[in-house]
C-alpha atoms as a PDB file:
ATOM      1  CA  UNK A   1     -77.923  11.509-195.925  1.00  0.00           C
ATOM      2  CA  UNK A   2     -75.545  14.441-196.334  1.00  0.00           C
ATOM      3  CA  UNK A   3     -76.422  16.888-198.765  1.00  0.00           C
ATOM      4  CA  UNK A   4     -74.381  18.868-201.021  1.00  0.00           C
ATOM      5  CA  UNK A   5     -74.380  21.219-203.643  1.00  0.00           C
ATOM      6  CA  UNK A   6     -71.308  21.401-205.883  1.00  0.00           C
ATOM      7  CA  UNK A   7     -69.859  24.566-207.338  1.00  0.00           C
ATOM      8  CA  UNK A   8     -67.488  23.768-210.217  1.00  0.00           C
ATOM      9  CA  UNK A   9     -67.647  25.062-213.840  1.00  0.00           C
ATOM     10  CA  UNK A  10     -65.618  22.447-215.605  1.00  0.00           C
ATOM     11  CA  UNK A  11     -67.754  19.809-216.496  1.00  0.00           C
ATOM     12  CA  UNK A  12     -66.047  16.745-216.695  1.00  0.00           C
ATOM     13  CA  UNK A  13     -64.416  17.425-213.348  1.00  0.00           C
ATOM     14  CA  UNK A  14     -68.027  18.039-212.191  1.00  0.00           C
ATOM     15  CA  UNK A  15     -69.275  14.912-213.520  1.00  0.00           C
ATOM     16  CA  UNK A  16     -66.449  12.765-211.627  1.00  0.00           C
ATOM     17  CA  UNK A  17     -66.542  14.248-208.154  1.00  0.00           C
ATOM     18  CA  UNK A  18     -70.641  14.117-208.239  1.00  0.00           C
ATOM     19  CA  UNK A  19     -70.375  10.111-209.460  1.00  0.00           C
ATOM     20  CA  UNK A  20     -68.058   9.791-206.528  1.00  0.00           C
ATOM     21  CA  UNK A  21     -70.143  11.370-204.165  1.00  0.00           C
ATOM     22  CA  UNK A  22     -73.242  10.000-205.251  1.00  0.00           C
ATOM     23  CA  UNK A  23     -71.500   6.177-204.674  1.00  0.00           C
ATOM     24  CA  UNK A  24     -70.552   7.135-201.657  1.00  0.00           C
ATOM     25  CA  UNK A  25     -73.943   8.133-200.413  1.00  0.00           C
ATOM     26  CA  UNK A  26     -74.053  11.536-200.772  1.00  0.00           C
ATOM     27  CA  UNK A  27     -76.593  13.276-202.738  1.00  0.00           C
ATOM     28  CA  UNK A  28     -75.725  16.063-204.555  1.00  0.00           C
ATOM     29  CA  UNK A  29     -79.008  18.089-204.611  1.00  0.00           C
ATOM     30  CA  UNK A  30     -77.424  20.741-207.121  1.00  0.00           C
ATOM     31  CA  UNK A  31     -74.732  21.354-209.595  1.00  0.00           C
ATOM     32  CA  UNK A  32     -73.831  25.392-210.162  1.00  0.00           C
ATOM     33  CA  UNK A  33     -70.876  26.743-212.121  1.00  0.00           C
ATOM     34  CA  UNK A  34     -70.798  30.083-211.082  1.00  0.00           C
ATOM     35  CA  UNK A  35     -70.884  32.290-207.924  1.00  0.00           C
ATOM     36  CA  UNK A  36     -74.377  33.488-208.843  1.00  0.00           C
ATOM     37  CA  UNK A  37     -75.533  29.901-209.251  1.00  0.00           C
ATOM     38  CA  UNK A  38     -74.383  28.530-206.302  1.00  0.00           C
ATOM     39  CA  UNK A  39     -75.871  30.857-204.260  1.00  0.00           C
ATOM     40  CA  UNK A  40     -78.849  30.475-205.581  1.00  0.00           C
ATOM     41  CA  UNK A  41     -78.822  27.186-205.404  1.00  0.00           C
ATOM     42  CA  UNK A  42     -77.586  27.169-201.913  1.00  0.00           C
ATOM     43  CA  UNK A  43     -80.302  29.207-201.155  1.00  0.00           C
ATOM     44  CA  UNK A  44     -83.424  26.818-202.757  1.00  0.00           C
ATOM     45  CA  UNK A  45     -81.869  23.687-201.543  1.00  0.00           C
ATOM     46  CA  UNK A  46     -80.406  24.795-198.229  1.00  0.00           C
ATOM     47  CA  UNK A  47     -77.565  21.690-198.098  1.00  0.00           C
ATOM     48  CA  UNK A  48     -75.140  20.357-195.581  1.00  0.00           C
ATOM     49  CA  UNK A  49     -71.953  21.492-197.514  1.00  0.00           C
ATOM     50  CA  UNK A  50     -70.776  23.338-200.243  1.00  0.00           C
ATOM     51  CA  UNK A  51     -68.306  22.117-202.508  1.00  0.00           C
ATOM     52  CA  UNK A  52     -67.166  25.468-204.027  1.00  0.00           C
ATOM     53  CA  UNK A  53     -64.618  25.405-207.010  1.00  0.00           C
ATOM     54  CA  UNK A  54     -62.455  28.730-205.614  1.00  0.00           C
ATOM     55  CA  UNK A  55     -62.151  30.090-209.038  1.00  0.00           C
ATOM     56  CA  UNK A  56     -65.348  30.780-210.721  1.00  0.00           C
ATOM     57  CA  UNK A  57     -65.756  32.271-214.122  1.00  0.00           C
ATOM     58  CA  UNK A  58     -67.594  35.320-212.436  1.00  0.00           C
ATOM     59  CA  UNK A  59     -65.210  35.770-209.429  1.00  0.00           C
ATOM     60  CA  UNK A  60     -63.377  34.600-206.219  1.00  0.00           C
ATOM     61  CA  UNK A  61     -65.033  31.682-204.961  1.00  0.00           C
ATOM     62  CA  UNK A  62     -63.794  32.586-201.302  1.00  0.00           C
ATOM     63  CA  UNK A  63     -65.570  35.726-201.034  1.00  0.00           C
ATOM     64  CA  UNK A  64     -68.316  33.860-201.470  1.00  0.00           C
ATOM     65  CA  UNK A  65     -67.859  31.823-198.448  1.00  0.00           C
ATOM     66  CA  UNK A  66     -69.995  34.646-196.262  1.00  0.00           C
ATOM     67  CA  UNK A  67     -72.700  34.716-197.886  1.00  0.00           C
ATOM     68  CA  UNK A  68     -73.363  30.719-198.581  1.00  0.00           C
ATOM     69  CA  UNK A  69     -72.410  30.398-194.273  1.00  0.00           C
ATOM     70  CA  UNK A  70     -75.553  32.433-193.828  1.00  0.00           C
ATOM     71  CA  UNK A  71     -77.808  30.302-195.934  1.00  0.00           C
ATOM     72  CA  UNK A  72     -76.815  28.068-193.192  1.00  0.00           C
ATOM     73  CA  UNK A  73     -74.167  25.753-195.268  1.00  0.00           C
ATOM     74  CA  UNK A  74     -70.510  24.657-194.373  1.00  0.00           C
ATOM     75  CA  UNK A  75     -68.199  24.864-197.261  1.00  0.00           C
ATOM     76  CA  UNK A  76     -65.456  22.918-198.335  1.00  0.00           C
ATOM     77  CA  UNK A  77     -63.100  24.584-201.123  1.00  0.00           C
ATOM     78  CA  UNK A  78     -61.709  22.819-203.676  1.00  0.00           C
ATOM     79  CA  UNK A  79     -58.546  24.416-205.727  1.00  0.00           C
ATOM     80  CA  UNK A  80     -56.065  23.282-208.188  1.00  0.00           C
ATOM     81  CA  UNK A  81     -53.289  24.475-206.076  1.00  0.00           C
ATOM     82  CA  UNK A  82     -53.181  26.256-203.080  1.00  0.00           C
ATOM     83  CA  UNK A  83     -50.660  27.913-200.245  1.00  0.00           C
ATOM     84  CA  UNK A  84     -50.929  28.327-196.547  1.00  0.00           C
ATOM     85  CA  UNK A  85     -51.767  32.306-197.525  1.00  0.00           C
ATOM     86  CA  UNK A  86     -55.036  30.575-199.650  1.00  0.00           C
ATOM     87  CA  UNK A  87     -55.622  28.319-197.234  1.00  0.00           C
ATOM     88  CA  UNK A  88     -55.968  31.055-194.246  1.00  0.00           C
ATOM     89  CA  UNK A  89     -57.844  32.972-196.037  1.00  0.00           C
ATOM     90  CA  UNK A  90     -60.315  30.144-196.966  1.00  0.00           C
ATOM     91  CA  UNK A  91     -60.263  29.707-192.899  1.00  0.00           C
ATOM     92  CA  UNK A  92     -60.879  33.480-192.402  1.00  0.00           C
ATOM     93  CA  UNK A  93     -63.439  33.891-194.320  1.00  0.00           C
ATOM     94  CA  UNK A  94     -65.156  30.874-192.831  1.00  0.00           C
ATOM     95  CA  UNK A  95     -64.503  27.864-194.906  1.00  0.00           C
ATOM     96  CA  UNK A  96     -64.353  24.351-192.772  1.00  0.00           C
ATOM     97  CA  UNK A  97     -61.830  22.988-195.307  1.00  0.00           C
ATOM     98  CA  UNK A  98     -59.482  23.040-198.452  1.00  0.00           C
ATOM     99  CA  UNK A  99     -58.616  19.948-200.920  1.00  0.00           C
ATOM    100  CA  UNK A 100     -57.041  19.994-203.253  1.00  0.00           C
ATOM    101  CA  UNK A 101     -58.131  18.881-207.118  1.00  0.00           C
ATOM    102  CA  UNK A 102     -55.327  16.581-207.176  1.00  0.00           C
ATOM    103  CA  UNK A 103     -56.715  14.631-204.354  1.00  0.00           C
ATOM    104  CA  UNK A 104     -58.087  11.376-204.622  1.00  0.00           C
ATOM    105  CA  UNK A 105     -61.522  11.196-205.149  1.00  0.00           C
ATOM    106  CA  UNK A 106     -61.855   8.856-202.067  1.00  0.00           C
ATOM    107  CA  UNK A 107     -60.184  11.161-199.905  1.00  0.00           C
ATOM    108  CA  UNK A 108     -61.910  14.268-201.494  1.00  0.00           C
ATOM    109  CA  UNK A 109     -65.355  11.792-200.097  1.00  0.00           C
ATOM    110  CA  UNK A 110     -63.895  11.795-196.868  1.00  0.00           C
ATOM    111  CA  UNK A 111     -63.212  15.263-196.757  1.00  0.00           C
ATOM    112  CA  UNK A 112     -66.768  15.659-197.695  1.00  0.00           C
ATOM    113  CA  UNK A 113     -67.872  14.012-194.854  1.00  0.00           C
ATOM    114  CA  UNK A 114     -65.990  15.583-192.290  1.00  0.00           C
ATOM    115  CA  UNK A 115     -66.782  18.994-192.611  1.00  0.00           C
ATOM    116  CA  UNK A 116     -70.753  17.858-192.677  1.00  0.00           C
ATOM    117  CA  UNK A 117     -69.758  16.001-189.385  1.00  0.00           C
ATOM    118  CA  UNK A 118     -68.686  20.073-188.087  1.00  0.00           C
ATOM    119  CA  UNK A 119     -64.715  18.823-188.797  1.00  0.00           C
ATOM    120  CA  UNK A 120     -62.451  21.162-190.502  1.00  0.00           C
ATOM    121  CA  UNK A 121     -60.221  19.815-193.235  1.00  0.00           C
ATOM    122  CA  UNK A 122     -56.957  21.494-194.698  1.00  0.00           C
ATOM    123  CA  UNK A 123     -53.892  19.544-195.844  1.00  0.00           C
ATOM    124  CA  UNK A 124     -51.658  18.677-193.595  1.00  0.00           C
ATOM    125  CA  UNK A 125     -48.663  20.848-195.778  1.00  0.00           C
ATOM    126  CA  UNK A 126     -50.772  23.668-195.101  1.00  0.00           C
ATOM    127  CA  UNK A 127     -52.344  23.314-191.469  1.00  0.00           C
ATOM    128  CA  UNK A 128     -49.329  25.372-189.911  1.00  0.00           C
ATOM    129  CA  UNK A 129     -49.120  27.860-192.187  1.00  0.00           C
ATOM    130  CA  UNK A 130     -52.880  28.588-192.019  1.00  0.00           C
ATOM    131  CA  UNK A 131     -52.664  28.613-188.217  1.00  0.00           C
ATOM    132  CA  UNK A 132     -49.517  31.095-188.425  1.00  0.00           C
ATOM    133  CA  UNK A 133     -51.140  33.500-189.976  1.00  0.00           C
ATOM    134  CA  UNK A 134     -54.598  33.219-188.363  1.00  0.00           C
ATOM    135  CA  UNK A 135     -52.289  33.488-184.814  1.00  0.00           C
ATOM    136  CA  UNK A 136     -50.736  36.406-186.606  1.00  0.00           C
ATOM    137  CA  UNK A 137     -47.541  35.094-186.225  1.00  0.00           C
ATOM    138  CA  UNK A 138     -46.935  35.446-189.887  1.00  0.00           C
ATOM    139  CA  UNK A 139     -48.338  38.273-192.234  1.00  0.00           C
ATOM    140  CA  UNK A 140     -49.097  37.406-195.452  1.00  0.00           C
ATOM    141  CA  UNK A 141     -47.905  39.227-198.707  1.00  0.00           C
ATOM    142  CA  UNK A 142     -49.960  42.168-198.950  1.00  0.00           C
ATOM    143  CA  UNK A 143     -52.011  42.551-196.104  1.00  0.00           C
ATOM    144  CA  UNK A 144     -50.797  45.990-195.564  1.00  0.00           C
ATOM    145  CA  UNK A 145     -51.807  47.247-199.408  1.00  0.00           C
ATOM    146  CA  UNK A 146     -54.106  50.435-199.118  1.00  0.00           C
ATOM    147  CA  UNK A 147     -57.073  50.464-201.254  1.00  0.00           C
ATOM    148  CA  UNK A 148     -54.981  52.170-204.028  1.00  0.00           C
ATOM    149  CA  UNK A 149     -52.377  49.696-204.302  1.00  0.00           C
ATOM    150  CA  UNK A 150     -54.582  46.674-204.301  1.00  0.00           C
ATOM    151  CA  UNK A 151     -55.822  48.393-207.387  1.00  0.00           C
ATOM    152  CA  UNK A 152     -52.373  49.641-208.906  1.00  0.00           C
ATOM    153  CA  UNK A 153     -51.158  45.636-208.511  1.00  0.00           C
ATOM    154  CA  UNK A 154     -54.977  44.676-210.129  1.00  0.00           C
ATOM    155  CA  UNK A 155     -53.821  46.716-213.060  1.00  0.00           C
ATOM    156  CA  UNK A 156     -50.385  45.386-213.087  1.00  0.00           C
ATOM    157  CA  UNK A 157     -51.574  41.763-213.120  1.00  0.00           C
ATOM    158  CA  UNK A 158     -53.228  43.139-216.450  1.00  0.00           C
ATOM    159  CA  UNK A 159     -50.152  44.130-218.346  1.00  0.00           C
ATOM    160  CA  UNK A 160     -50.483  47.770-217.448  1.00  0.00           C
ATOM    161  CA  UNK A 161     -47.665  50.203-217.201  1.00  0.00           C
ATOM    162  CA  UNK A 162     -47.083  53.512-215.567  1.00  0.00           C
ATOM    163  CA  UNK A 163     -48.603  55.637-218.321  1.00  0.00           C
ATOM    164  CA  UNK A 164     -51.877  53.241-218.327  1.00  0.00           C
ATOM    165  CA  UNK A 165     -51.794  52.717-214.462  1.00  0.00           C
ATOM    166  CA  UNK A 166     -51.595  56.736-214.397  1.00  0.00           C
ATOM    167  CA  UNK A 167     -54.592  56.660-216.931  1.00  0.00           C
ATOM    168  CA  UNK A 168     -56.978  54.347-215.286  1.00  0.00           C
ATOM    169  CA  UNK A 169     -56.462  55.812-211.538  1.00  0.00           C
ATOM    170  CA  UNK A 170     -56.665  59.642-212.441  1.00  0.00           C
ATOM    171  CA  UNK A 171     -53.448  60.322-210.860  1.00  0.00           C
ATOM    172  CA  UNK A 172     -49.754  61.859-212.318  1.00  0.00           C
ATOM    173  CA  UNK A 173     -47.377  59.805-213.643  1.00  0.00           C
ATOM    174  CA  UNK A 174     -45.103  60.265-210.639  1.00  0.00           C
ATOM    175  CA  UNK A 175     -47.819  59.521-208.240  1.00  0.00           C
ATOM    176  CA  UNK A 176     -48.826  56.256-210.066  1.00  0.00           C
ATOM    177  CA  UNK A 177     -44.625  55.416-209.984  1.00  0.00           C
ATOM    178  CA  UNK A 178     -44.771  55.632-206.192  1.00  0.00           C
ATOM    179  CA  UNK A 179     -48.067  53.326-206.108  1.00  0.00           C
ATOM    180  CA  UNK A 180     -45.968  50.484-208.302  1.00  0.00           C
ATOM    181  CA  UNK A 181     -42.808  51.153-206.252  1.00  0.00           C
ATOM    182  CA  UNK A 182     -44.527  50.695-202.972  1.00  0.00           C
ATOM    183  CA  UNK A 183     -46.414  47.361-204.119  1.00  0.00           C
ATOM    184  CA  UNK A 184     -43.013  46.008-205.229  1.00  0.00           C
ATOM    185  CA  UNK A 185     -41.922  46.587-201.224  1.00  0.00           C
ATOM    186  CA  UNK A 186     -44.267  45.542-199.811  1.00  0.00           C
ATOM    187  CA  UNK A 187     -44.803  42.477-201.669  1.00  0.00           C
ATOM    188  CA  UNK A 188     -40.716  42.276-201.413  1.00  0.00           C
ATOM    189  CA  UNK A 189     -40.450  42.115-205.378  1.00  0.00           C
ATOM    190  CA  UNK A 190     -37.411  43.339-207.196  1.00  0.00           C
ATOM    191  CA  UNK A 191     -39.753  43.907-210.706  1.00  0.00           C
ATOM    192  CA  UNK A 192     -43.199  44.369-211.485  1.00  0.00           C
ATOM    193  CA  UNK A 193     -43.581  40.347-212.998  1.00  0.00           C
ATOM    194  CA  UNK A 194     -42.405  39.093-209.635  1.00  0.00           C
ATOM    195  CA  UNK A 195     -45.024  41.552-207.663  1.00  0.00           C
ATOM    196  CA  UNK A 196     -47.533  39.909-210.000  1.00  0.00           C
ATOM    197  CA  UNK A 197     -46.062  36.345-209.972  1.00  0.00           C
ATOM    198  CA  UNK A 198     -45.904  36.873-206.174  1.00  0.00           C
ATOM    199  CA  UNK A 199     -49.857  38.002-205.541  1.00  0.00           C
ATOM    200  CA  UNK A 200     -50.842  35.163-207.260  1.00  0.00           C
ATOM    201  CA  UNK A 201     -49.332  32.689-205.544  1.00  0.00           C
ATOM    202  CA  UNK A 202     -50.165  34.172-202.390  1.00  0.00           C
ATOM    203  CA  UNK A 203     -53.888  34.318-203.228  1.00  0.00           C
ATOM    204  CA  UNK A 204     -54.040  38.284-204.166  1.00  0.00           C
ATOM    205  CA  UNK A 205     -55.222  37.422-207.704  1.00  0.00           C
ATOM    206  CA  UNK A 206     -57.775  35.091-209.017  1.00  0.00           C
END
C-alpha cells in the first residue's frame, strides 16, 4: 500500500483529498500543515510520497523539497495555480510532479500513484515550459537578480518605497534607486506593481 503524508494547512481541502486517497487505497500515515510539520512527520513515518501544499503558512513549500528527498520521500506538489517558471522550479529542486488544486480528485489519485510508481507528473500546459527552462532554452524572470535585488524586489512586494527600501538595506537613496531600477529590467517591468505582479506569477514570491 502506498504511503503518504499530506502537507496542506487548509483543512477542509485536507479533509477531501485524504477521504479520496484513503478510498482509493492509499493510506495517509500523516497530516502536517506546515513546513516544520511535514518534515517532521516525513521524518517519523518515512512515506512513499509527499503531498506538499507549495504555500505553507511558515514558508515556500518548494524549498522544502531537498530536505523531505533525503528522508527518502518523492514529492508531489500541489498549488492553486501554477506556471511553467513554478513548475521548473518544482522539477529543479527535485519534485516528481505538480497538480494542480483544481484537479479532480480522481486524477489528483492518479497522480498520486504515479510518482510512488518513480513517474513524474506535471500538466501537460506546463511540460514544455518546464523542460525549456530546465534545457536552458528559456530563462526565467529573475534568474539573474544578485542577492541585493532579490531583497530590494522582497521589500517591494511589501509596499516599500525608495526611502524605506534605502532604510531597511543600509544603503543611499540613490543606490537603493538603482537596485529598484535594475529589478524593473531585468524583470522587463515598466513600474514597480508590474515587477511585483510579475515575480509572483513567475514563482519569485510566495
Amino acid at each position: 500500500m502506498t504511503r503518504v503524508v499530506l502537507v496542506e494547512d487548509h483543512d477542509m481541502v485536507a479533509e477531501a483529498i485524504g477521504q479520496a486517497l484513503e478510498r482509493a487505497g492509499i493510506e495517509v500515515i500523516a497530516r502536517a500543515s506546515t513546513a516544520a510539520a511535514a518534515l517532521a512527520e516525513t521524518r517519523h513515518g518515512r512515506p512513499d510520497v509527499v503531498l506538499l501544499d507549495r504555500r505553507l503558512p511558515d514558508g515556500d513549500g518548494t524549498a522544502l523539497i531537498p530536505a523531505l528527498l533525503r528522508d527518502g520521500a518523492k514529492v508531489l506538489m500541489l498549488t492553486g495555480d501554477a506556471t511553467a517558471s513554478v513548475a521548473a522550479r518544482v522539477a529543479e529542486a527535485g519534485g516528481a510532479g505538480l497538480i494542480l488544486k483544481s484537479a479532480r480528485l480522481d486524477e489528483l489519485v492518479e497522480a498520486v500513484r504515479r510518482v510512488a510508481a518513480g513517474e513524474s507528473v506535471f500538466d501537460q500546459k506546463l511540460l514544455s515550459g518546464v523542460l525549456d527552462r530546465l534545457t536552458g532554452r528559456v530563462k526565467h524572470a529573475g534568474a539573474t537578480l544578485t542577492t541585493r535585488e532579490q531583497e530590494t524586489l522582497l521589500l517591494l512586494a511589501d509596499g516599500a518605497g525608495t526611502e524605506q527600501i534605502s532604510t531597511r538595506l543600509g544603503v543611499a537613496r540613490n543606490t537603493a534607486r538603482n537596485h529598484v531600477q535594475r529589478v524593473l529590467d531585468k524583470l522587463g517591468a515598466r513600474s514597480k506593481l508590474e515587477a511585483v505582479s510579475i515575480a509572483r506569477r513567475e514563482g519569485l514570491l510566495d
